[in-house]
N, C-alpha and C. Protein backbone atom coordinates (compact mmCIF):
# COMPACT_ATOMS: atom_id res chain seq x y z
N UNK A 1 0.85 -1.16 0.00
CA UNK A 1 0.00 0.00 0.00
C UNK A 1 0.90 1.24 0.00
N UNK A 2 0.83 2.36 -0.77
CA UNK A 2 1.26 3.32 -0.95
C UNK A 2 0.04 4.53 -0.26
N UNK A 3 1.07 5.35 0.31
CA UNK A 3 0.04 6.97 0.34
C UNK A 3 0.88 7.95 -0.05
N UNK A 4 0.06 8.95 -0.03
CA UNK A 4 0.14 10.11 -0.55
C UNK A 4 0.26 11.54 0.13
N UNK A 5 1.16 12.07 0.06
CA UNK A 5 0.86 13.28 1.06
C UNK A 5 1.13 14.62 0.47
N UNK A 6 0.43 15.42 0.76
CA UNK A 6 0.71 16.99 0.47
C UNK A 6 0.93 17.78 2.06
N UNK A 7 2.20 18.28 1.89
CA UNK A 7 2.92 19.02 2.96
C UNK A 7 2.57 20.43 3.02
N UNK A 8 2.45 21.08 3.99
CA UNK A 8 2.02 22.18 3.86
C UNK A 8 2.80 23.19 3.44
N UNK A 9 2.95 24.17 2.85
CA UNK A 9 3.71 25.23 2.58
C UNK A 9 4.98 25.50 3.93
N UNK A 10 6.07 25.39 3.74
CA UNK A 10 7.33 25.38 4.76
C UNK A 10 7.43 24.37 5.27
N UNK A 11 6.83 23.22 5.86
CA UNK A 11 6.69 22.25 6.31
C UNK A 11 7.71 21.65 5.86
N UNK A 12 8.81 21.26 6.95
CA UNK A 12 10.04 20.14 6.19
C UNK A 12 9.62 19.26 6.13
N UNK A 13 10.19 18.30 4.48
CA UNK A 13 9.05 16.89 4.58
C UNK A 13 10.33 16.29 4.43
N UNK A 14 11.59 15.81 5.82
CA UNK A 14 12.28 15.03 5.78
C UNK A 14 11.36 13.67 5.97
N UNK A 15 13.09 12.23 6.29
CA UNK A 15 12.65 11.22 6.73
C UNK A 15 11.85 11.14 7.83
N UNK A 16 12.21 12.13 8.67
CA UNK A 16 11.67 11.98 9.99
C UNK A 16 9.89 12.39 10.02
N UNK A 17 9.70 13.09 9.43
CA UNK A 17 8.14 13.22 9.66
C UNK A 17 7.55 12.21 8.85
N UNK A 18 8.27 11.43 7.80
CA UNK A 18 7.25 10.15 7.01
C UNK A 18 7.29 9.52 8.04
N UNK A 19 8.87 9.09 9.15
CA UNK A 19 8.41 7.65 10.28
C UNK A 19 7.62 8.32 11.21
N UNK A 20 7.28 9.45 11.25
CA UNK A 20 6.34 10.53 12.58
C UNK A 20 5.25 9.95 12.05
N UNK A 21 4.61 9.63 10.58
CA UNK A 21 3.35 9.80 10.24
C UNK A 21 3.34 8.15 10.38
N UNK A 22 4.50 7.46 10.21
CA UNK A 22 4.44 6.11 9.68
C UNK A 22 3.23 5.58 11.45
N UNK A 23 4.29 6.19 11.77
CA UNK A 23 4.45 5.63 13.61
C UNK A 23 3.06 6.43 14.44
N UNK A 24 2.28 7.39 13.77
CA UNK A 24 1.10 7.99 14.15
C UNK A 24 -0.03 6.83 13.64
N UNK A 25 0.02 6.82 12.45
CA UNK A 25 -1.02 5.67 11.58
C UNK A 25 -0.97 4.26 12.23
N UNK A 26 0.25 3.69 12.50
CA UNK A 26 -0.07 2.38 13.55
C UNK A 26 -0.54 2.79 15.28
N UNK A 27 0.18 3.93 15.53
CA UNK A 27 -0.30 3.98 16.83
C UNK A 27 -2.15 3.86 17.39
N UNK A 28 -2.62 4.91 16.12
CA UNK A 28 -3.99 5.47 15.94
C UNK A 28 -4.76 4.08 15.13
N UNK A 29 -4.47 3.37 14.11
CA UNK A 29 -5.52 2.97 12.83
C UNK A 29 -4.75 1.71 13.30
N UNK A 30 -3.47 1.13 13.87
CA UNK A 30 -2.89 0.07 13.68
C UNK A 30 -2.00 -1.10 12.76
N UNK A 31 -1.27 -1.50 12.65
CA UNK A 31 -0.36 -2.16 11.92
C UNK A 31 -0.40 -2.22 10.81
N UNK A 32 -1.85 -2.59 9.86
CA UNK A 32 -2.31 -3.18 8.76
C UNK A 32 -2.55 -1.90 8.04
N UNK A 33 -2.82 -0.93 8.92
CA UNK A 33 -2.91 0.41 8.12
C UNK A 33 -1.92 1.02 7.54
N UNK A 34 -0.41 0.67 8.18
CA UNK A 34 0.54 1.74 7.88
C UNK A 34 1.37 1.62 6.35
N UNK A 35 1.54 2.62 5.58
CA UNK A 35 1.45 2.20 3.96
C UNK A 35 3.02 1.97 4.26
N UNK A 36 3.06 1.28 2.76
CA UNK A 36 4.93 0.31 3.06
C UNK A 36 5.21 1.75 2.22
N UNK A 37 4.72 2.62 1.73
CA UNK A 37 5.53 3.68 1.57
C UNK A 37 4.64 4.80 1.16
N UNK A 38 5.36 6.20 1.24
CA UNK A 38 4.52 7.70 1.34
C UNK A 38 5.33 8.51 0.26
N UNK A 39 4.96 8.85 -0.26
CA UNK A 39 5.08 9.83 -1.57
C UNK A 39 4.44 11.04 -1.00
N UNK A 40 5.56 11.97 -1.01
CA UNK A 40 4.93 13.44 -0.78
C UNK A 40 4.93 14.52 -2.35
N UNK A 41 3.69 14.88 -2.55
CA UNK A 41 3.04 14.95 -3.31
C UNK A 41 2.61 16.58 -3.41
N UNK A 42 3.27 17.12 -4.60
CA UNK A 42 2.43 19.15 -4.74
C UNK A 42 0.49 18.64 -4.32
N UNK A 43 0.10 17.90 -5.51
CA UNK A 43 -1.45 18.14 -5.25
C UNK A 43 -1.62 16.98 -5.36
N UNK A 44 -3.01 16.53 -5.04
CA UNK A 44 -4.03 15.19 -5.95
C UNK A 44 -4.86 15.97 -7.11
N UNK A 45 -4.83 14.31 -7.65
CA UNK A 45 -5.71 14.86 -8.83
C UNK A 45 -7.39 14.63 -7.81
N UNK A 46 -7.96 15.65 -8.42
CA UNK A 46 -9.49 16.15 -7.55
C UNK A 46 -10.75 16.40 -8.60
N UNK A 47 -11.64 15.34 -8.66
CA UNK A 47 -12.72 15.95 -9.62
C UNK A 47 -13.48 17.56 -8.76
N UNK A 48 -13.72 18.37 -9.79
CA UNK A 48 -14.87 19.28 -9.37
C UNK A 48 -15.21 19.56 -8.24
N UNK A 49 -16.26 18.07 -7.67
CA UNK A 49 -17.22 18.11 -6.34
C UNK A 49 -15.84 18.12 -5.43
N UNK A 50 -14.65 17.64 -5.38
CA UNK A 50 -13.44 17.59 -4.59
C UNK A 50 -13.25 16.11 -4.20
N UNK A 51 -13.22 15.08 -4.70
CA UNK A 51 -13.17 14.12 -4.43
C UNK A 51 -12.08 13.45 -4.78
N UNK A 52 -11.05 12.67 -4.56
CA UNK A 52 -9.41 12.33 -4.67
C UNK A 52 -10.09 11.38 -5.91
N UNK A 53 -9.46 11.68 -7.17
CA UNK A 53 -9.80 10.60 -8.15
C UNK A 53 -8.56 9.53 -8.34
N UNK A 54 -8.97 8.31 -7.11
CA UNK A 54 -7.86 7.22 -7.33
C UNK A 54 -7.50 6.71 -8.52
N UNK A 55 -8.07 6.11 -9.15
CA UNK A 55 -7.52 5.30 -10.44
C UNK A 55 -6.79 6.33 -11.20
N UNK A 56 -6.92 7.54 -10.86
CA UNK A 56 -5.85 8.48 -11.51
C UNK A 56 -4.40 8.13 -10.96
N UNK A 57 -4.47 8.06 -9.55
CA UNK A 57 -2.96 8.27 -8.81
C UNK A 57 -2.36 6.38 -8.73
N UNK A 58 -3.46 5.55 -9.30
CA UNK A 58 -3.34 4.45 -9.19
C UNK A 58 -2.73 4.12 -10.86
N UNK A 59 -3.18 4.56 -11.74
CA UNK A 59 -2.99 4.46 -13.74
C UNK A 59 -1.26 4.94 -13.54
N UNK A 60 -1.24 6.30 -13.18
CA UNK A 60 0.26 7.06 -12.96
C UNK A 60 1.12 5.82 -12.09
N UNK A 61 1.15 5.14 -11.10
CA UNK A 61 2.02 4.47 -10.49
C UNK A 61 2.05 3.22 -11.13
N UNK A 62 0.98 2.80 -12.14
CA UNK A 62 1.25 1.74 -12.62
C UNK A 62 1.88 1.78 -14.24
N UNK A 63 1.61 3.01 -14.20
CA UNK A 63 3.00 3.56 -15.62
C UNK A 63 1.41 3.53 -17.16
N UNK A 64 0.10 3.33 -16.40
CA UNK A 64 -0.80 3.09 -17.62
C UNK A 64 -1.54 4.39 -17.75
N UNK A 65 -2.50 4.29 -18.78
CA UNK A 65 -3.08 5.42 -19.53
C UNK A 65 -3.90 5.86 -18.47
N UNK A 66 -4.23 6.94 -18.40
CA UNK A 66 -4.96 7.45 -16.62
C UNK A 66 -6.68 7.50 -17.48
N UNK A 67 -6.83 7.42 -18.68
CA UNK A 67 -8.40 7.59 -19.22
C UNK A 67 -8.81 8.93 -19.20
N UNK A 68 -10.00 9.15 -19.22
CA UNK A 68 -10.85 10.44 -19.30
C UNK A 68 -10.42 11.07 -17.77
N UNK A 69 -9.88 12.05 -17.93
CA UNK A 69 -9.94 13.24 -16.82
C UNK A 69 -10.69 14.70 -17.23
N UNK A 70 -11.91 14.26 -18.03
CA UNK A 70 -12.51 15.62 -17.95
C UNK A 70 -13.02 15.98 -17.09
N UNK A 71 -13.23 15.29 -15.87
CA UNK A 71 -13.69 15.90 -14.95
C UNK A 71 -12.75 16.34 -13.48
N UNK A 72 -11.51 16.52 -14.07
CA UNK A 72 -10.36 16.96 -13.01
C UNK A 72 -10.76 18.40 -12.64
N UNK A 73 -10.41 18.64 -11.78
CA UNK A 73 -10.57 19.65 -10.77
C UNK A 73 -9.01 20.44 -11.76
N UNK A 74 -9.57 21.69 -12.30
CA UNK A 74 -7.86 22.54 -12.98
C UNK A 74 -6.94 22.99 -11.55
């Protein structure tokens, strides 16, 4: 499992705050939750209503055609 993160403006996004987040997500959600790795990320792709359009960020990591994004958020 992979995630995704957008850092806030100044926010250092060393190693240390991915094992801060790694080590928050098992503490809070538990073991099975914590992704084997975090990609920090400018934006998501977002339709319109604002909704994270996965198979977008899922097509891109699998190197395939991402399909119709007419409804991406510009």
């Amino acid at each position: 499992m992979k995630g995704f993160l957008i850092v806030k403006q100044g926010q250092n996004h060393s190693e240390n705050l991915i094992t801060d987040i790694k080590l928050h997500v098992r503490r809070e959600l538990g073991a099975l939750a914590v992704p084997d790795e975090l990609e920090i990320v400018e934006s998501l792709p977002k339709t319109r209503s604002g909704k994270i359009m996965r198979r977008v960020l899922k097509a891109q990591e699998l190197g395939m055609d991402v399909g119709d994004i007419s409804t991406l958020e510009d």
